[in-house]
Protein backbone atom coordinates (compact mmCIF):
# COMPACT_ATOMS: atom_id res chain seq x y z
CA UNK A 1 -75.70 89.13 -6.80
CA UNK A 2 -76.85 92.40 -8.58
CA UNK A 3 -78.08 95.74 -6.03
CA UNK A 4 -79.48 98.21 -6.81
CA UNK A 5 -80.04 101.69 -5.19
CA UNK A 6 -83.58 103.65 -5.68
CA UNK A 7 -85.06 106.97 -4.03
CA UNK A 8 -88.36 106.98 -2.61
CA UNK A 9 -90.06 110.57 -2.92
CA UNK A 10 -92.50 111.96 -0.55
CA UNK A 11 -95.68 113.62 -1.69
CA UNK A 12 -97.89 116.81 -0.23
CA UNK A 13 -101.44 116.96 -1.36
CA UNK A 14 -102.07 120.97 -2.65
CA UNK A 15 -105.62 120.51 -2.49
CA UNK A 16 -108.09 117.92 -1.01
CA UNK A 17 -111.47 117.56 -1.45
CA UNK A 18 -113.68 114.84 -0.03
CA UNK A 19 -117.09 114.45 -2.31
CA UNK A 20 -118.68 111.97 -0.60
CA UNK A 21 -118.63 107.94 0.78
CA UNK A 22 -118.80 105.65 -1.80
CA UNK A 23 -120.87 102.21 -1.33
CA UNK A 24 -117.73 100.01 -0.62
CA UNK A 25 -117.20 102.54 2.77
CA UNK A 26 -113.94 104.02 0.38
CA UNK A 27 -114.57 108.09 0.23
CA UNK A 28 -114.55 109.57 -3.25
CA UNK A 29 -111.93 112.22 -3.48
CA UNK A 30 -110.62 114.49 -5.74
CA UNK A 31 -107.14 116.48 -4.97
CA UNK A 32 -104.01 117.73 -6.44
CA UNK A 33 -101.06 115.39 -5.54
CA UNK A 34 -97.07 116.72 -5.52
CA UNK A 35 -94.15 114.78 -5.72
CA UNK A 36 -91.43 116.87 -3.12
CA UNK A 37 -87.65 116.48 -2.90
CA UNK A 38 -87.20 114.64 -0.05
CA UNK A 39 -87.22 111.18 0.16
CA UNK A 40 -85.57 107.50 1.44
CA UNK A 41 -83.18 105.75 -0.23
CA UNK A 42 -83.63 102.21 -1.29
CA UNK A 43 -81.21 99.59 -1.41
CA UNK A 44 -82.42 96.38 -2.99
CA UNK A 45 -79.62 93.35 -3.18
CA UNK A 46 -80.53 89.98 -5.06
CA UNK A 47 -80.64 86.64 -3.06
CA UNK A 48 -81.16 83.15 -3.62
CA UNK A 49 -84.81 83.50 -2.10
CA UNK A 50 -87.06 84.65 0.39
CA UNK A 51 -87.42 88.68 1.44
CA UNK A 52 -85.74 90.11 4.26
CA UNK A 53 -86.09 94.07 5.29
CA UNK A 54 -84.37 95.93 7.19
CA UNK A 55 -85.02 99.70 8.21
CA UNK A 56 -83.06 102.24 10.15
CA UNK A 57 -86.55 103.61 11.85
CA UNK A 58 -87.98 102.02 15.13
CA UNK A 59 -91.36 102.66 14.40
CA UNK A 60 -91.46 101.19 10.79
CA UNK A 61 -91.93 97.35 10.71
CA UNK A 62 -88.90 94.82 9.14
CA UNK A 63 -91.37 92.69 8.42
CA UNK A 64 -94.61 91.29 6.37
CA UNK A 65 -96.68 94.38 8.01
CA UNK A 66 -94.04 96.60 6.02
CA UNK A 67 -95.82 98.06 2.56
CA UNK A 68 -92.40 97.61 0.95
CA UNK A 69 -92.14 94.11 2.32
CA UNK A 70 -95.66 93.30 0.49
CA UNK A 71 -94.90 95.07 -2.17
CA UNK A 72 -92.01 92.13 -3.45
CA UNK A 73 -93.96 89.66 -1.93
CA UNK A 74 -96.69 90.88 -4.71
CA UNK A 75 -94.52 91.16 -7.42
CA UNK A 76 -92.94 88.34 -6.55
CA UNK A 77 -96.03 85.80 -6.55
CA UNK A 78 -97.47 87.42 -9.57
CA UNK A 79 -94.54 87.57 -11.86
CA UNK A 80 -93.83 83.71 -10.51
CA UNK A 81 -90.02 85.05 -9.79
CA UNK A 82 -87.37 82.28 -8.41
CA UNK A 83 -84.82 84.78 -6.66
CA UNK A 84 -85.26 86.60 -3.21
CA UNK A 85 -84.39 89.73 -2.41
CA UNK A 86 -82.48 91.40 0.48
CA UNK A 87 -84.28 95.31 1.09
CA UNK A 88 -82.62 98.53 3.35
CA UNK A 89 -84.47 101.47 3.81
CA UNK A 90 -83.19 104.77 5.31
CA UNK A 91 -85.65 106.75 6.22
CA UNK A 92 -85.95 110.52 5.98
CA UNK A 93 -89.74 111.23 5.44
CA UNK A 94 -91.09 111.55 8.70
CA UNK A 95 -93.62 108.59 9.30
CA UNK A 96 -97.30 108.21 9.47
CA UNK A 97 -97.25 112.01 8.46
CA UNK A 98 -99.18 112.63 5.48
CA UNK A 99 -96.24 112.32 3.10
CA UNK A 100 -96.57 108.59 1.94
CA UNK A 101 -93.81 107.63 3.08
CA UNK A 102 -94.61 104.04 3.24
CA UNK A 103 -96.36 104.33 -0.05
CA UNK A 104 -93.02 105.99 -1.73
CA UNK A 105 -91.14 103.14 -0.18
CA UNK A 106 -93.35 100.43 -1.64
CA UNK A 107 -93.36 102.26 -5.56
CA UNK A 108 -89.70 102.22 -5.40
CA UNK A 109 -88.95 98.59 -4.52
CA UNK A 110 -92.07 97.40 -7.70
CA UNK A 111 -90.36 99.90 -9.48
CA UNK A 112 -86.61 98.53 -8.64
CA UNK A 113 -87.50 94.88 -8.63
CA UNK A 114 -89.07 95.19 -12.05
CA UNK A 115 -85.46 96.48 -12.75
CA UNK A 116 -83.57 93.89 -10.67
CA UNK A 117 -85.36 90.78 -11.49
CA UNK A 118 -85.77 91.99 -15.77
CA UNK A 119 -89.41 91.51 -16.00
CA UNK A 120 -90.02 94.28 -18.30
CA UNK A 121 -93.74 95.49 -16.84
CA UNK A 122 -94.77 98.80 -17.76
CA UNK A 123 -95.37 101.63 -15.40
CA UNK A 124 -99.04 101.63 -15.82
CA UNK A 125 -98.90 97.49 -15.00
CA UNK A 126 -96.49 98.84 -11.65
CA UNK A 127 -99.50 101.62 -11.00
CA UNK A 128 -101.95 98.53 -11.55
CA UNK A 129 -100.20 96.36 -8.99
CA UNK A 130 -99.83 99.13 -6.50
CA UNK A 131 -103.01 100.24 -6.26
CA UNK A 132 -103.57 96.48 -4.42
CA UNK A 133 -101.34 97.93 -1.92
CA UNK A 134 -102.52 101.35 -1.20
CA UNK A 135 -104.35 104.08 -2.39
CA UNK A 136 -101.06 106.44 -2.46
CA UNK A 137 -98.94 103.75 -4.35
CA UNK A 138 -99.39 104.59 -7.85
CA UNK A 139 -99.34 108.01 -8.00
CA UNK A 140 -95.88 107.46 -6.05
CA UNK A 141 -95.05 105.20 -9.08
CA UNK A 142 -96.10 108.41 -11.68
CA UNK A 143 -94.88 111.04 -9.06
CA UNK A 144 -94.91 114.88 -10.60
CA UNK A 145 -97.80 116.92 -10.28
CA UNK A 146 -101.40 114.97 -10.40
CA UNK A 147 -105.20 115.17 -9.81
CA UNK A 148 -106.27 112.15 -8.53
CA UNK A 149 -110.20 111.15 -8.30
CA UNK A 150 -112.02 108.05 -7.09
CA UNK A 151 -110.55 106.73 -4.39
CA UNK A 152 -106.88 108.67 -4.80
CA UNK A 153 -105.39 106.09 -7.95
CA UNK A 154 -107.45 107.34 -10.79
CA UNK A 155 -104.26 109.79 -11.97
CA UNK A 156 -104.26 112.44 -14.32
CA UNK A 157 -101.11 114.04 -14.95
CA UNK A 158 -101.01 117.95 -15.14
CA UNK A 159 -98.41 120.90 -16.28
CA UNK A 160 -95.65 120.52 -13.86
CA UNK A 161 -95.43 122.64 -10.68
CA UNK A 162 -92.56 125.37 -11.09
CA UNK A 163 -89.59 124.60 -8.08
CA UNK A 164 -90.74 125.78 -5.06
CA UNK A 165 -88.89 125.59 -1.89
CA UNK A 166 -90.95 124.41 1.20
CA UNK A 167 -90.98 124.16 5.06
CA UNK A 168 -92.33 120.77 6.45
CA UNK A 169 -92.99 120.29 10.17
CA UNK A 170 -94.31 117.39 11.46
CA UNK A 171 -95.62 117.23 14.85
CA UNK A 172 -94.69 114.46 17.43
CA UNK A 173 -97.68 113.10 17.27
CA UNK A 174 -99.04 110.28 14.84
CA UNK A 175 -102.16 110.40 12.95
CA UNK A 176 -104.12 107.75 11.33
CA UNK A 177 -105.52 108.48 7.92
CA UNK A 178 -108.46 105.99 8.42
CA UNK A 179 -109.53 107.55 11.69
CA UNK A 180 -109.27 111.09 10.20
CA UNK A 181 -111.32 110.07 7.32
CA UNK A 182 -113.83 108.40 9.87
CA UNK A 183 -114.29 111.16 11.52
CA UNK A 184 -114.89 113.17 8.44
CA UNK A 185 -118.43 115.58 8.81
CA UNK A 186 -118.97 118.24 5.92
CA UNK A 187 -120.41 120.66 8.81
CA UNK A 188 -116.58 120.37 10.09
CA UNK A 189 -115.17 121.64 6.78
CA UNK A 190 -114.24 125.97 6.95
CA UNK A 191 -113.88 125.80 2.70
CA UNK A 192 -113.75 123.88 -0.51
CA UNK A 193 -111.01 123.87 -2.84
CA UNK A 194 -111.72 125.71 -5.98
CA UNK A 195 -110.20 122.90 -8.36
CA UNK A 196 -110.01 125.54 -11.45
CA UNK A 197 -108.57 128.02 -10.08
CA UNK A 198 -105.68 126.07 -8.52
CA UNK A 199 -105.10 124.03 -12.28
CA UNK A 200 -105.27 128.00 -13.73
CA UNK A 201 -102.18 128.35 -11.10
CA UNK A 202 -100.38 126.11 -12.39
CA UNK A 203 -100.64 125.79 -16.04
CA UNK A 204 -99.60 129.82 -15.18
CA UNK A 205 -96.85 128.82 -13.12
CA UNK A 206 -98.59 131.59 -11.05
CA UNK A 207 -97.29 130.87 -7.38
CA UNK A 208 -99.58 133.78 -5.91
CA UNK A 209 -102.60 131.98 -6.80
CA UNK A 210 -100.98 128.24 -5.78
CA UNK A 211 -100.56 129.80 -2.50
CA UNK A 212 -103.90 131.61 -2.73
CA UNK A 213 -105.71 127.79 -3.26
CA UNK A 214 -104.13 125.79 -1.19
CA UNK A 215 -107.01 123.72 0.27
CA UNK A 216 -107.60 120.46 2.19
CA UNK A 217 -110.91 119.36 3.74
CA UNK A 218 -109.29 117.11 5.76
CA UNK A 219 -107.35 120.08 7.78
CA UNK A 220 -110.27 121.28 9.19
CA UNK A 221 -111.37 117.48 10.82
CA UNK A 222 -107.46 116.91 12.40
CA UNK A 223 -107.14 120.80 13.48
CA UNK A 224 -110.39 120.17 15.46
CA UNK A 225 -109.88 116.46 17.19
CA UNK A 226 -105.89 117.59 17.44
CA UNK A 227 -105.74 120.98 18.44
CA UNK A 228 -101.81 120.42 19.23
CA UNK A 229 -102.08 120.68 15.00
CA UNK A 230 -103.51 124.09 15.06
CA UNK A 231 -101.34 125.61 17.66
CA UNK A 232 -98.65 124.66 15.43
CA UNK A 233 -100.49 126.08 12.22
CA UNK A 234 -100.68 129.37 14.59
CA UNK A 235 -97.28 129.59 15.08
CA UNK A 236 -96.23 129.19 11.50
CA UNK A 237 -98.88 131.56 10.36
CA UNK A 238 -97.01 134.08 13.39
CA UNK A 239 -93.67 133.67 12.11
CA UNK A 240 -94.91 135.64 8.45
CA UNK A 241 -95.80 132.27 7.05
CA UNK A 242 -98.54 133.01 4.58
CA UNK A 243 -99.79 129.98 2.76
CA UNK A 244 -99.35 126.78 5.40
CA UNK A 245 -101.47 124.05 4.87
CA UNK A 246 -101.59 120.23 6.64
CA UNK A 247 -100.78 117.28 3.63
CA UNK A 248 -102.94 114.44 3.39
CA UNK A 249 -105.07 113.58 6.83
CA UNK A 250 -101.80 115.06 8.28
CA UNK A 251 -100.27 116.15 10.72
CA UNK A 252 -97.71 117.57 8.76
CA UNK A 253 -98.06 120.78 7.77
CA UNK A 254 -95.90 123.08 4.76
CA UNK A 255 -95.59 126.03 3.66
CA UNK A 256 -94.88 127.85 0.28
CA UNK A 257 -91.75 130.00 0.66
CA UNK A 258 -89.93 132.34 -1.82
CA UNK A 259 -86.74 130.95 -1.89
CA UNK A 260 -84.04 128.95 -0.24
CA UNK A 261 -82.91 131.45 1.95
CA UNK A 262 -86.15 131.84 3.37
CA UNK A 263 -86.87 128.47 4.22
CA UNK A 264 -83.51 127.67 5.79
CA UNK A 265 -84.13 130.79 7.97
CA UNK A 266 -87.68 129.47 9.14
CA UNK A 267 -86.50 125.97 9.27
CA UNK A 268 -83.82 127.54 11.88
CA UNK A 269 -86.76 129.80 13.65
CA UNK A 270 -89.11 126.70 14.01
CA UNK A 271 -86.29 123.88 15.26
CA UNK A 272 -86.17 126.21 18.69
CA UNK A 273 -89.78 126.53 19.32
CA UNK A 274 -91.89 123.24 18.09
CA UNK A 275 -91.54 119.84 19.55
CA UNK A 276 -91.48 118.27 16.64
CA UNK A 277 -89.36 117.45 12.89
CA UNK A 278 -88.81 120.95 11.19
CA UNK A 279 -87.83 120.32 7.19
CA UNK A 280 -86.21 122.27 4.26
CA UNK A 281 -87.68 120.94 0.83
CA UNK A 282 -88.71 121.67 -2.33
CA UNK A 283 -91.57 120.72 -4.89
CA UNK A 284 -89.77 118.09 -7.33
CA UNK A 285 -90.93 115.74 -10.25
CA UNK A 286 -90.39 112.32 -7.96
CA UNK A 287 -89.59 109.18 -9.39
């Protein structure tokens, strides 16, 4: 029986803007999407049928409410395969976090069952089939450095992000992006991304005016219904910190640093004073 190993990148949203509720209660969006560094790692083993999961995380599901799980079970029914399928995940990206985590996972096994089980689909027919799955899903599938619109999986690839190294700390608490988004009221939001200027960053490879437009609407809704969010925010911010800013409907929150050395001296300065998962990362091109 063939196996095959996979890793399953994590993803921080550099800008987030929320243009309004769309008639099928979805909210039309429009951010800039980064593939990071870290990630899970993916082991998928052939067998005679069925899908069995099994993760090394007691809050993630080894069953059909796992995204990974549905993911082969989609594949599966739609490509009409015959085999099974035995999937392991390790998990490193902190969960429910902002990071798609789960999403990551799911992209990696339609990626590495397309692989495993030879049925030759293209990556925009994986994208297709993962946007049934989540929102996050196919711009897992693309990774790099993306604007997404409509709902999050209308993708549109831009110049690549230069490597920048990066301090993630997730808080102990859990957040739920469909209550954030809920409890989403323009009057809430502090500032707007300014779209142009951040793709004027980039396509410079300009990391003064990255860090200058790094922007998410959905910060200002969690900092105010989870001030435990902000607190931490205030510390980073303290600590010299310039450019932090919460991924996706959070709580995890990053920050731009100048190099390696930096960031494993913060990641050391934040382990001994937040309750919490303190990270060393960089920006990457994903899967």
């Amino acid at each position: 029986m063939k196996e095959l190993q996979f890793s399953a990148y994590a993803k921080i949203n550099l800008t987030l803007d929320v243009l309004g509720k769309r008639a099928d209660g979805y909210h039309e969006v429009e951010m800039i999407m980064q593939s990071i560094d870290l990630h899970d790692q993916i082991s998928l083993q052939e067998q005679k049928s069925g899908i069995d999961i099994l993760v090394n995380h007691p809050l993630v599901p080894n069953d059909e409410d796992n995204l990974a799980y549905r993911a082969a079970s989609l594949l599966m029914e739609t490509s009409q395969v015959n085999s099974g399928v035995r999937i392991e995940i390790a998990k490193n990206i902190p969960v429910a976090a902002g990071l798609a985590g789960g999403s990551s996972d799911a992209a990696a096994v339609l990626v590495g069952l397309n692989q495993l089980w030879n049925l030759g689909l293209s990556k925009q027919e994986l994208m297709e089939l993962g946007s049934q799955l989540g929102a996050d899903v196919p711009f897992c599938i693309l990774g790099g450095t993306v604007l997404a619109k409509g709902i999050g999986t209308e993708l549109i690839p831009v110049e690549s992000l230069p490597e920048i190294d990066l301090v993630l700390v997730k808080p102990e608490i859990s957040i739920s992006t469909k209550d954030i988004y809920s409890r989403y009221s323009p009057a809430l939001v502090k500032r707007k991304p300014e779209l142009k200027a951040m793709l004027t960053g980039i396509r410079e490879r300009n990391i003064q005016t990255i860090k200058a437009n790094l922007v998410n609407v959905l910060e200002d809704i969690t900092l105010h219904y989870y001030p435990e969010v902000q607190r931490i925010k205030d510390q980073m911010l303290e600590m010299g910190l310039s450019s932090v800013l919460m991924s996706g409907s959070g709580p995890t929150l990053f920050a731009l640093v100048d190099s390696s050395e930096i960031a494993e001296k913060c990641v050391n300065q934040l382990k001994s004073v937040i309750n919490g998962q303190v990270i060393g990362t960089r920006t990457g091109k994903g899967n």
